[in-house]
N, C-alpha and C. Protein backbone atom coordinates (compact mmCIF):
# COMPACT_ATOMS: atom_id res chain seq x y z
N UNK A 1 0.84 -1.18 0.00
CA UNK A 1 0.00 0.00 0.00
C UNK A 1 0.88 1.25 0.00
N UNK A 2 0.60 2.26 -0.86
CA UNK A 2 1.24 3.06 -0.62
C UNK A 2 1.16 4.33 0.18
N UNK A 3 2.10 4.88 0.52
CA UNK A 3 2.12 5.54 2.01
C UNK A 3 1.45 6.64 1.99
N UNK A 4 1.12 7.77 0.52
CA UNK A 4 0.84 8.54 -0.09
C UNK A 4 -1.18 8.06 0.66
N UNK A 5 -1.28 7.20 -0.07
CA UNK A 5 -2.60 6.20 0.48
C UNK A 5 -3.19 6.24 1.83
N UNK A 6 -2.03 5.54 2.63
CA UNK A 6 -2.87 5.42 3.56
C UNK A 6 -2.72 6.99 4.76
N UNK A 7 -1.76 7.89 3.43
CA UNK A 7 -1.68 9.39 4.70
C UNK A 7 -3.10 9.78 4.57
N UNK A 8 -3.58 9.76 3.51
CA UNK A 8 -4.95 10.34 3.24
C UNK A 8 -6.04 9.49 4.06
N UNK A 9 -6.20 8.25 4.02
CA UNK A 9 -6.74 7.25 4.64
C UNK A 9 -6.79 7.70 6.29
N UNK A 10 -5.60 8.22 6.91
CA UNK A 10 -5.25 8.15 8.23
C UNK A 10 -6.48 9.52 8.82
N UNK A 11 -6.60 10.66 7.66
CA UNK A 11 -7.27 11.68 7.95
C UNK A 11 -8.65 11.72 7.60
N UNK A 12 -9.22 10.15 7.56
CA UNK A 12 -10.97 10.77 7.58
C UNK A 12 -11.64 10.37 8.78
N UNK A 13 -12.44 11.15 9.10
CA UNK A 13 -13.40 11.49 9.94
C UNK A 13 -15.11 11.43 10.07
N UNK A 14 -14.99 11.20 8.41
CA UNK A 14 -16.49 10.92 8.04
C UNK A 14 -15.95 9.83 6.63
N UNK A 15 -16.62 8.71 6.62
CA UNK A 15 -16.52 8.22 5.96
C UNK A 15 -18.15 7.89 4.79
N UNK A 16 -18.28 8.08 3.19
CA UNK A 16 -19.00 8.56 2.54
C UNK A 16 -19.27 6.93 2.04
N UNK A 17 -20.64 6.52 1.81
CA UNK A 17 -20.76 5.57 0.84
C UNK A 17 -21.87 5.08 -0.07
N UNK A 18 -21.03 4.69 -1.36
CA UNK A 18 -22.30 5.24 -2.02
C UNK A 18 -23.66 3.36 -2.24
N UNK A 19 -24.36 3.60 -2.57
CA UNK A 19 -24.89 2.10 -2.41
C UNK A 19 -24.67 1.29 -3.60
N UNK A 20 -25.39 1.54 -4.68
CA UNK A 20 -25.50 0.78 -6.49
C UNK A 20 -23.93 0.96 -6.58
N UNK A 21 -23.63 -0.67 -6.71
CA UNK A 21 -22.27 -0.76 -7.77
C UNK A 21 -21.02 -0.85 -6.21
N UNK A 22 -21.43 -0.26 -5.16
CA UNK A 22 -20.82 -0.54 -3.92
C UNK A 22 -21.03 -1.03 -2.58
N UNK A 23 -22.14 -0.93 -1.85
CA UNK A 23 -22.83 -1.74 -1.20
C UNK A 23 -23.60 -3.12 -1.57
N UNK A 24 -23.94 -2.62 -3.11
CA UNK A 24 -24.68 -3.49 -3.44
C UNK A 24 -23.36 -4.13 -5.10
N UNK A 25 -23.91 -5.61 -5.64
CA UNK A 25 -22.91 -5.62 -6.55
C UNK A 25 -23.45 -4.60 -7.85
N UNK A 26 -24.42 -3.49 -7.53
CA UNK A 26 -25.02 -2.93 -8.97
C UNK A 26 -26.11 -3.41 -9.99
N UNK A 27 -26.26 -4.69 -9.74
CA UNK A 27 -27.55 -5.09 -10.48
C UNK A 27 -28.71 -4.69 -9.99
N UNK A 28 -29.64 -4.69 -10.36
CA UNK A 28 -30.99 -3.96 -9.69
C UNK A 28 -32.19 -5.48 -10.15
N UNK A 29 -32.77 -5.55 -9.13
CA UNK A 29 -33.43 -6.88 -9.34
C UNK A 29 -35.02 -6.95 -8.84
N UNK A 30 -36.18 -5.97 -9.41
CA UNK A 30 -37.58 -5.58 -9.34
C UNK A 30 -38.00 -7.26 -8.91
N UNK A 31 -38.93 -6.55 -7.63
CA UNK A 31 -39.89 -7.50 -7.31
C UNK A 31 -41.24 -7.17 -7.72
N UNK A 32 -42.47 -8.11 -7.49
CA UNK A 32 -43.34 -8.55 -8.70
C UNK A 32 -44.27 -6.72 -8.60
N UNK A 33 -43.86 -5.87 -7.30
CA UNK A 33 -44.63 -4.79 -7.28
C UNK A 33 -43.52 -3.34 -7.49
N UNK A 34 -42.76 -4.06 -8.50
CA UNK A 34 -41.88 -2.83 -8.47
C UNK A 34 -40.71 -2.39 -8.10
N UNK A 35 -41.06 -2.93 -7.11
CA UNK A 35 -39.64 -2.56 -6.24
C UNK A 35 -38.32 -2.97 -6.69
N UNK A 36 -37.35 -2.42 -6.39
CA UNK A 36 -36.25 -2.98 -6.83
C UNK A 36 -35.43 -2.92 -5.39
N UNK A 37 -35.16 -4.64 -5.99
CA UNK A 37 -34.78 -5.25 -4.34
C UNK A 37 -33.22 -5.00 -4.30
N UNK A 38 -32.50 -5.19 -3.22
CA UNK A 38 -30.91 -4.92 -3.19
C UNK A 38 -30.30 -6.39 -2.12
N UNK A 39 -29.01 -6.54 -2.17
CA UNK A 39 -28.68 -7.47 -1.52
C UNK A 39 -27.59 -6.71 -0.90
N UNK A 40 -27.47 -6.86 0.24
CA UNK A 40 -25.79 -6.48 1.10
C UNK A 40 -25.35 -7.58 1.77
N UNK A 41 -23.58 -7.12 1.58
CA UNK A 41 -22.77 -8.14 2.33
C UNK A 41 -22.99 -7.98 3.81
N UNK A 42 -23.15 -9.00 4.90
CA UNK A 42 -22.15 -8.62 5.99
C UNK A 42 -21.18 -8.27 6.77
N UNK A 43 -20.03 -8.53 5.85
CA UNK A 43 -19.33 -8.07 6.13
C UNK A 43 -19.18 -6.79 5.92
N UNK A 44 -19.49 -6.27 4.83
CA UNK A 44 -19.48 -4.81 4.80
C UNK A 44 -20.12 -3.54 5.90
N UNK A 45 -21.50 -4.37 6.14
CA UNK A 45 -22.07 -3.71 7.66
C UNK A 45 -21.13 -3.90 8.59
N UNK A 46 -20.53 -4.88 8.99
CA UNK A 46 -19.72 -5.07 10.17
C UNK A 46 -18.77 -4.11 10.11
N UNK A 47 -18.10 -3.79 8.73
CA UNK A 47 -16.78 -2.70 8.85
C UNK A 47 -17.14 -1.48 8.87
N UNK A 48 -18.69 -1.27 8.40
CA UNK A 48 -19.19 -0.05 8.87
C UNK A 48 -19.46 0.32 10.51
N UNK A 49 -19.89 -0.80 10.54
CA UNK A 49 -20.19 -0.29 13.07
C UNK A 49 -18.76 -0.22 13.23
N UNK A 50 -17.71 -0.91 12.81
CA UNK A 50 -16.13 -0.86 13.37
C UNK A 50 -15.79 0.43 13.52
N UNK A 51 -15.81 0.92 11.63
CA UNK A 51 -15.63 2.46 11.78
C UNK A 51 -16.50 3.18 12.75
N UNK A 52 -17.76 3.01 12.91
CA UNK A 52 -17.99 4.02 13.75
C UNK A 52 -17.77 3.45 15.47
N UNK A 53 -17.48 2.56 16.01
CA UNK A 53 -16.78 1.76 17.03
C UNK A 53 -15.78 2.96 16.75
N UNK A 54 -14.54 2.88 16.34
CA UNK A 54 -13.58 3.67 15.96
C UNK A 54 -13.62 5.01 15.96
N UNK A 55 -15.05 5.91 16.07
CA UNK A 55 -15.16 6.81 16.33
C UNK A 55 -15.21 7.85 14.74
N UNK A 56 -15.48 7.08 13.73
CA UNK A 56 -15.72 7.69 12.77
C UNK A 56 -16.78 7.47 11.83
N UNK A 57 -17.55 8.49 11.85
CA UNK A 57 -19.06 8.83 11.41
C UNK A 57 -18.98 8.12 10.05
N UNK A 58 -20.55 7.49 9.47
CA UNK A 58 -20.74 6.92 8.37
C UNK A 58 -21.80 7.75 7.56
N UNK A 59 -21.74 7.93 6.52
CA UNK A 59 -23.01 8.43 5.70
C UNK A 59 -23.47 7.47 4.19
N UNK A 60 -24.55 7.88 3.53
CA UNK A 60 -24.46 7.27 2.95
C UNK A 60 -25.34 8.34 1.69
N UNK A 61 -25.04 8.54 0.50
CA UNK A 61 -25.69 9.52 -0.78
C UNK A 61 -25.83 8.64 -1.83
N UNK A 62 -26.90 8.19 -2.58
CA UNK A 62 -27.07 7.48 -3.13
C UNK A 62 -28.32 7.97 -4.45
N UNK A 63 -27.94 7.79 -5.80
CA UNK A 63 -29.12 8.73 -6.56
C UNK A 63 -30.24 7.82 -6.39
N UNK A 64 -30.29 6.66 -5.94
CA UNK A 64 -31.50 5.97 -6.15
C UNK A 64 -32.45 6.12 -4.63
N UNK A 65 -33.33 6.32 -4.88
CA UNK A 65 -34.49 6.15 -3.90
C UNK A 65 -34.80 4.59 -3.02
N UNK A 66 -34.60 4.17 -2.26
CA UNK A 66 -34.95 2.87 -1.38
C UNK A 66 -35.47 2.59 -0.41
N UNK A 67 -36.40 2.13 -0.09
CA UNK A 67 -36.70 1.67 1.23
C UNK A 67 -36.00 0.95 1.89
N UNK A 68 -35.34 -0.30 1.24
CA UNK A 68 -34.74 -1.13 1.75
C UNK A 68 -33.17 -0.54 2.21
N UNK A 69 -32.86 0.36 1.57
CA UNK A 69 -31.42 1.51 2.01
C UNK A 69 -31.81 2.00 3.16
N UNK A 70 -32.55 2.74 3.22
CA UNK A 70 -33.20 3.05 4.48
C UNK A 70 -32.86 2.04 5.63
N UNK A 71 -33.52 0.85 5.55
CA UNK A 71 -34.02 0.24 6.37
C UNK A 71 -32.05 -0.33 6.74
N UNK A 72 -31.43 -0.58 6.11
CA UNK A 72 -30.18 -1.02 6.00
C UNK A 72 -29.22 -0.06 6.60
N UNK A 73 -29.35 0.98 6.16
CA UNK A 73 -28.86 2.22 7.04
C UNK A 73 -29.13 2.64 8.42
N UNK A 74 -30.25 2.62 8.83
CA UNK A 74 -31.01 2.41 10.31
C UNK A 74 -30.39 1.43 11.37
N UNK A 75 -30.72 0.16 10.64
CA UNK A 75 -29.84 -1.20 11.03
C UNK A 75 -28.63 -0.94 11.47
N UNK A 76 -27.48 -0.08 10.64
CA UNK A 76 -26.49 -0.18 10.73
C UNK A 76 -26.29 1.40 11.94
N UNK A 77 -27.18 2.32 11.72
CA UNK A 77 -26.79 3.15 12.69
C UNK A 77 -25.91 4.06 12.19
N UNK A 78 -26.43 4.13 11.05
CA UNK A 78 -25.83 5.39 9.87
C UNK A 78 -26.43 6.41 9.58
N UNK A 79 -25.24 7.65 10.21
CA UNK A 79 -26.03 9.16 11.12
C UNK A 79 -26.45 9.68 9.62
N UNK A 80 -26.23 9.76 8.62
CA UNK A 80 -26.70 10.59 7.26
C UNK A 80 -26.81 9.95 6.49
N UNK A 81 -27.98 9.87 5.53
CA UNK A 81 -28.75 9.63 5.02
C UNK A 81 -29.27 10.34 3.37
N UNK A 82 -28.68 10.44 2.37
CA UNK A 82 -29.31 10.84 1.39
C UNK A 82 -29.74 10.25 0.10
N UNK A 83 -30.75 10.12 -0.14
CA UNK A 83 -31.37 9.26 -1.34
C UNK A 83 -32.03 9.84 -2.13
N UNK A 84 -32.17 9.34 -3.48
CA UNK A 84 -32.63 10.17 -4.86
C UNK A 84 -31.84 11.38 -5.10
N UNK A 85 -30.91 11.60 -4.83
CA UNK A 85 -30.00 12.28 -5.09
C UNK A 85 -29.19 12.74 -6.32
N UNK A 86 -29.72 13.11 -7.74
CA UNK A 86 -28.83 13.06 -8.53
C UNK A 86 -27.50 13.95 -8.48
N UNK A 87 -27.23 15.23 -8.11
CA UNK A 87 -26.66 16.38 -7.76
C UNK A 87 -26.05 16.12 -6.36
N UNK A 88 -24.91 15.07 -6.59
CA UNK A 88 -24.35 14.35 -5.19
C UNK A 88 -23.26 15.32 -5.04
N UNK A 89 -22.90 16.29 -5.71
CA UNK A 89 -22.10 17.77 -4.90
C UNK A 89 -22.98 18.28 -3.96
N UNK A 90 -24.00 18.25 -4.73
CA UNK A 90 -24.88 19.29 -3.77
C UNK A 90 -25.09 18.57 -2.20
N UNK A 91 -25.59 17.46 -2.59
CA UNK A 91 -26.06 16.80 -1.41
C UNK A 91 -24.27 16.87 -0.21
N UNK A 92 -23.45 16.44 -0.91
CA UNK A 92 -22.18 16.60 -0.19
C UNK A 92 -22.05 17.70 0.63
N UNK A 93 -22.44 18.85 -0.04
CA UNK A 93 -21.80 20.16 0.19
C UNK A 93 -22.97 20.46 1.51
N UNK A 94 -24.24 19.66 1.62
CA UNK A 94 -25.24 19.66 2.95
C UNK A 94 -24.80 18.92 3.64
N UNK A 95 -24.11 18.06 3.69
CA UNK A 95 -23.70 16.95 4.16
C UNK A 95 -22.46 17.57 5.28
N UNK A 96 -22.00 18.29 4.80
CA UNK A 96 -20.53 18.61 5.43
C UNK A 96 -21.03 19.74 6.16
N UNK A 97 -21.89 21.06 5.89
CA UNK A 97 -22.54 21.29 6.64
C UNK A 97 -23.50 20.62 8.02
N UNK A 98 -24.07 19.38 7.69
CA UNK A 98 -24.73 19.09 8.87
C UNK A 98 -23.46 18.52 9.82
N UNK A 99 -22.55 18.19 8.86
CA UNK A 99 -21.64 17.44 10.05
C UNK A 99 -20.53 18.12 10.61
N UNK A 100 -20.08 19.22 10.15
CA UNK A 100 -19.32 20.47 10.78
C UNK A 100 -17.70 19.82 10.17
N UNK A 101 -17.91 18.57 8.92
CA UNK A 101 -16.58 18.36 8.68
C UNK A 101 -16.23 19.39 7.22
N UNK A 102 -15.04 19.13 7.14
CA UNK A 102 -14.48 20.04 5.76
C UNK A 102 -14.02 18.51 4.86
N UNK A 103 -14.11 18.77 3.75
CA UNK A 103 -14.01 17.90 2.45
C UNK A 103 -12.53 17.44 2.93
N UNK A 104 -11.89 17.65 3.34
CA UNK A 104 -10.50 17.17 3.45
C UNK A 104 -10.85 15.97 5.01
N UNK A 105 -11.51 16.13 5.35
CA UNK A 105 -12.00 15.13 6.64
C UNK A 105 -12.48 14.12 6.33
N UNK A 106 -12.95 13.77 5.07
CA UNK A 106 -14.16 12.78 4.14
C UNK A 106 -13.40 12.03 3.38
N UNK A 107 -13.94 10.80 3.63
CA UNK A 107 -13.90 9.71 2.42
C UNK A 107 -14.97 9.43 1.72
N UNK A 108 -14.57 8.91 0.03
CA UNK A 108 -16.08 8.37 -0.17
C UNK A 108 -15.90 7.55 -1.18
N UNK A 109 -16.03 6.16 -1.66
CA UNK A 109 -16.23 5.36 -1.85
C UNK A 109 -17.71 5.22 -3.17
N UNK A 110 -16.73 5.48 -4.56
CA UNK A 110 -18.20 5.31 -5.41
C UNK A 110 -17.74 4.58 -6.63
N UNK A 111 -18.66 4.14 -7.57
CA UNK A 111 -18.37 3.57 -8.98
C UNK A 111 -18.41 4.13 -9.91
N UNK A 112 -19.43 4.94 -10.26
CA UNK A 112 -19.66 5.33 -11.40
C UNK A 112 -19.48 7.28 -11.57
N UNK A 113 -19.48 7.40 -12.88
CA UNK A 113 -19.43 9.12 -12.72
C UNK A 113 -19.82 10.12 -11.89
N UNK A 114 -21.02 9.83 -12.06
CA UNK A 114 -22.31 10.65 -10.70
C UNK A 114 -21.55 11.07 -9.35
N UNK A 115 -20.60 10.15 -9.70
CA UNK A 115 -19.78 10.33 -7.83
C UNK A 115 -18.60 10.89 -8.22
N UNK A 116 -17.87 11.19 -9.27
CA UNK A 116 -16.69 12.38 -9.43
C UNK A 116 -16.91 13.16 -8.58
N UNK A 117 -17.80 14.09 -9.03
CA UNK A 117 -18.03 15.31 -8.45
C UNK A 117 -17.73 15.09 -7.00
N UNK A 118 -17.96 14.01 -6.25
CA UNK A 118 -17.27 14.03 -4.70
C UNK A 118 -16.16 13.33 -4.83
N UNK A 119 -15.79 12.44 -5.48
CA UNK A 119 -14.55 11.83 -5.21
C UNK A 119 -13.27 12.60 -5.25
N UNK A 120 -13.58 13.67 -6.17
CA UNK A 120 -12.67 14.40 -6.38
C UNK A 120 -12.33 15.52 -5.69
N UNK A 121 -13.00 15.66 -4.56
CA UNK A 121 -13.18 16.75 -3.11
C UNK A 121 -12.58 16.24 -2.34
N UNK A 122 -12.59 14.99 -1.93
CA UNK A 122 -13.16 14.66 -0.39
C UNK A 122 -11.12 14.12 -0.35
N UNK A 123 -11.02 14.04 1.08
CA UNK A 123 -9.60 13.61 1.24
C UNK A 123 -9.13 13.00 1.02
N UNK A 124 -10.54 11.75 0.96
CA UNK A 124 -9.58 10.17 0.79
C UNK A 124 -11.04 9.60 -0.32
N UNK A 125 -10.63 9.28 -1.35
CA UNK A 125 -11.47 8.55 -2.50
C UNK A 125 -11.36 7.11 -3.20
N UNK A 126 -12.19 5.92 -2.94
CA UNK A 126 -11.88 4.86 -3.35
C UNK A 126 -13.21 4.45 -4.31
N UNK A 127 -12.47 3.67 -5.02
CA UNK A 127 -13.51 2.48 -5.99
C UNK A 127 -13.60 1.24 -5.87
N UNK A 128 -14.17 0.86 -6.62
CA UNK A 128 -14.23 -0.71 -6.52
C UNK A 128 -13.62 -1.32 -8.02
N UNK A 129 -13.32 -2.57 -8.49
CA UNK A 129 -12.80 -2.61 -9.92
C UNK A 129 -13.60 -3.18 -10.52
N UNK A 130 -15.13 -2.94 -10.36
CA UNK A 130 -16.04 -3.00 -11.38
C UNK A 130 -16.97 -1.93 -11.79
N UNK A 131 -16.07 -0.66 -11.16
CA UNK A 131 -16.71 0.48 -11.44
C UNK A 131 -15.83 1.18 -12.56
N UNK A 132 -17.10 2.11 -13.06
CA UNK A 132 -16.44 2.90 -14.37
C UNK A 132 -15.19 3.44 -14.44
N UNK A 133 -14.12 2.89 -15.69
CA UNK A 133 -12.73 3.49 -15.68
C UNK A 133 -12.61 4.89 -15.93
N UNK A 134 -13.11 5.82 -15.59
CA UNK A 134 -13.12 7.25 -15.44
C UNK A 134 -13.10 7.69 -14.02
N UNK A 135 -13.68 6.77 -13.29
CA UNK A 135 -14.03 6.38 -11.65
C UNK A 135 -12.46 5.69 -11.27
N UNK A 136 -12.36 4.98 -11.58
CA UNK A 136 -11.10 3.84 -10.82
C UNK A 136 -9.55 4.84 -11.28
N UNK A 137 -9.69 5.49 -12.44
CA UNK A 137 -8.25 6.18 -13.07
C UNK A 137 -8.04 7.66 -11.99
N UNK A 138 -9.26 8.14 -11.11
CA UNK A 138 -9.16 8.92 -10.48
C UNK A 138 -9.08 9.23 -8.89
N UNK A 139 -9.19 7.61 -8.29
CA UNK A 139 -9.57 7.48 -6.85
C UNK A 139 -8.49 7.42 -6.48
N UNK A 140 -8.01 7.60 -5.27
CA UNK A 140 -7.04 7.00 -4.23
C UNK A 140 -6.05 5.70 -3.92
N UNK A 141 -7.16 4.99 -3.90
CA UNK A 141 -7.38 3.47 -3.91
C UNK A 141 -8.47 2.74 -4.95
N UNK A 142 -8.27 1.33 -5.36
CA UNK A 142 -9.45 0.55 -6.19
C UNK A 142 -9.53 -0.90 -5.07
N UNK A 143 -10.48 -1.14 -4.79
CA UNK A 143 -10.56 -2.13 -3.72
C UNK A 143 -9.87 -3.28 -4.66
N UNK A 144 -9.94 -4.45 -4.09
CA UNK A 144 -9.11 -5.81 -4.95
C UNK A 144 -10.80 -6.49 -4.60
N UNK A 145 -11.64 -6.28 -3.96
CA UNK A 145 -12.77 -6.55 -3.91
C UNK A 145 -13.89 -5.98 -4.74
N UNK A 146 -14.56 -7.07 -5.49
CA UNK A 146 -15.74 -5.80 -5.98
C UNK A 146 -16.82 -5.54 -5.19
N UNK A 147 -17.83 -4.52 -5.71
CA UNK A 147 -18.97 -4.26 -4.96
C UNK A 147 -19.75 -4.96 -4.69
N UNK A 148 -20.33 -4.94 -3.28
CA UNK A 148 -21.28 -6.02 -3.02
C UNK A 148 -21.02 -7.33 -2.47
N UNK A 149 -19.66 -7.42 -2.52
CA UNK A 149 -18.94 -8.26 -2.16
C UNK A 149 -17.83 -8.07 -1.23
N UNK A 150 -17.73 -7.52 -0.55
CA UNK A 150 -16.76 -6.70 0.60
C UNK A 150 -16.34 -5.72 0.30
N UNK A 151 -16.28 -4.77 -0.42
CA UNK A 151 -15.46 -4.01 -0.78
C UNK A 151 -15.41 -2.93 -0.15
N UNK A 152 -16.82 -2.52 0.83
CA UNK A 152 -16.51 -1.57 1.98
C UNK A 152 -15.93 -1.84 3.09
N UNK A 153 -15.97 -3.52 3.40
CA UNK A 153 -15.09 -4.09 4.55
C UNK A 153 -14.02 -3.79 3.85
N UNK A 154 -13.15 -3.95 3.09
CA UNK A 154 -11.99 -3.68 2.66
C UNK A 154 -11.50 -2.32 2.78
N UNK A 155 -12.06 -1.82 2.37
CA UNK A 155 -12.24 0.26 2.75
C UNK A 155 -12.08 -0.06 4.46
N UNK A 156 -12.84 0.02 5.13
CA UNK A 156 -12.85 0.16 6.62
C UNK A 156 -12.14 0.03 7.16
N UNK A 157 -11.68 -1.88 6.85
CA UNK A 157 -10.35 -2.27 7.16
C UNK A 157 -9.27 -1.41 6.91
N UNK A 158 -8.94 -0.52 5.84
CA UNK A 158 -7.99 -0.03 5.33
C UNK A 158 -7.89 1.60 6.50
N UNK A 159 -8.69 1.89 6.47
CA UNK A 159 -8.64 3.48 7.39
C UNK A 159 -8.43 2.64 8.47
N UNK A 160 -8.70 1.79 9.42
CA UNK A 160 -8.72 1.63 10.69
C UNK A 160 -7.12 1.42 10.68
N UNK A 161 -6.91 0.29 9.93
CA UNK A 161 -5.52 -0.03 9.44
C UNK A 161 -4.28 1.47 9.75
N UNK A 162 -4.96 2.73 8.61
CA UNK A 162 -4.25 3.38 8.47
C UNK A 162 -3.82 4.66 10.05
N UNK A 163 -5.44 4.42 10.45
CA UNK A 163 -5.42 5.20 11.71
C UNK A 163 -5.16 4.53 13.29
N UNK A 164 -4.50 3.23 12.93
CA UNK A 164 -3.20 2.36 13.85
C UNK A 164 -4.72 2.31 15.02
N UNK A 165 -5.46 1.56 14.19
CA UNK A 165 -6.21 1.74 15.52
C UNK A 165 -7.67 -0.07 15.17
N UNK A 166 -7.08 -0.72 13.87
CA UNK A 166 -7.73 -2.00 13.20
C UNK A 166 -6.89 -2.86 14.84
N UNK A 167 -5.56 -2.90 14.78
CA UNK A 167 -5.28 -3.97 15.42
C UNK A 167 -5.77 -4.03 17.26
N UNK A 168 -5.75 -3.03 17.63
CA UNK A 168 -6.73 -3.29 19.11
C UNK A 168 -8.28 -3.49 18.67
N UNK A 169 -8.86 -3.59 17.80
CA UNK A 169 -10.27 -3.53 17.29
C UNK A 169 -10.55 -5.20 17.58
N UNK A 170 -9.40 -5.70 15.98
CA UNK A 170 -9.34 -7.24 16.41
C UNK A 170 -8.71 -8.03 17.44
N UNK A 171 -7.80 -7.37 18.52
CA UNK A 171 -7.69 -7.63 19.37
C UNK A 171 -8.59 -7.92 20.35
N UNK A 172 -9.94 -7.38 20.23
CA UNK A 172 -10.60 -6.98 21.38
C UNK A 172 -11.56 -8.71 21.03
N UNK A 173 -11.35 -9.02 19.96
CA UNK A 173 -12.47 -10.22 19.71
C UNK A 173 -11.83 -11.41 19.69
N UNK A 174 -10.22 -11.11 19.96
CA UNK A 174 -9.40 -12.56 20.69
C UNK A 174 -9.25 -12.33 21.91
N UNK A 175 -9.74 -11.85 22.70
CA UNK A 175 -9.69 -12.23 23.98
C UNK A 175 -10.26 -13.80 24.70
């Protein structure tokens, strides 16, 4: 990893994430009334409570509308919340307002274009490598995981990692 990496990594404070293509693996899969259902890893929730165990806030901006995001976000105890979002600067730029952080305090974690506009702010920016190569040629980091499939545990892991603070975490669950 490089050191350049994890200096940026070491300085977030809010960590950003987006859902389609990263929480989820990006397919969208309508049930018989419409809905379009989503699947998440566990592990990925788990590295989300760590981080905030760790003392660093989670959000989540997403252009699609969900109930089931919602309901997944709640679960997880994830303080911000934005959905249907196409104008994810904008929503960012409320975002950092409600949370009193500055763009250099933020990570955020997206696939596709829609999420430049923050990736390219925020302190620390990662992808996944099944997200758009306009996305992956500009982030920070590219997970070795794709979306939907750990790739925010991999992120999590990586800041806790960087902020020397992963190994008393897993320490605490070999006792």
């Amino acid at each position: 990893m490089p050191d350049k990496t994890f200096s940026k990594a070491r300085q977030v404070k809010l960590m950003i994430f987006d859902v389609d293509g990263v929480l989820t693996d990006g397919k969208l899969v309508f049930g018989p009334d419409g809905e379009a259902l989503k699947i998440f890893h566990v592990l990925d929730g788990h590295g989300i409570r760590l981080l905030q165990q760790a003392g660093i806030q989670t959000a989540i901006i997403s252009a699609r509308k969900s109930d089931m995001v919602v309901r997944r976000a709640e679960d997880l105890g994830i303080a911000y919340i934005q959905l249907g979002i196409q104008d994810k600067l904008s929503a960012f730029t409320a975002l950092l307002g409600k949370s009193g952080m500055t763009a250099a305090d933020c990570g955020y974690i997206g696939d596709d274009v829609i999420d430049l506009p923050v990736l390219t702010r925020v302190g620390f920016s990662a992808s996944v490598p099944n997200g758009h190569i306009e996305v992956r040629s500009r982030v920070d980091y590219v997970t070795e995981t794709t979306g939907g499939n750990g790739a925010v545990r991999e992120i999590c892991d990586l800041i806790l990692q960087a902020q020397e603070k992963y190994t008393r975490i897993m320490e605490s669950y070999l006792k």
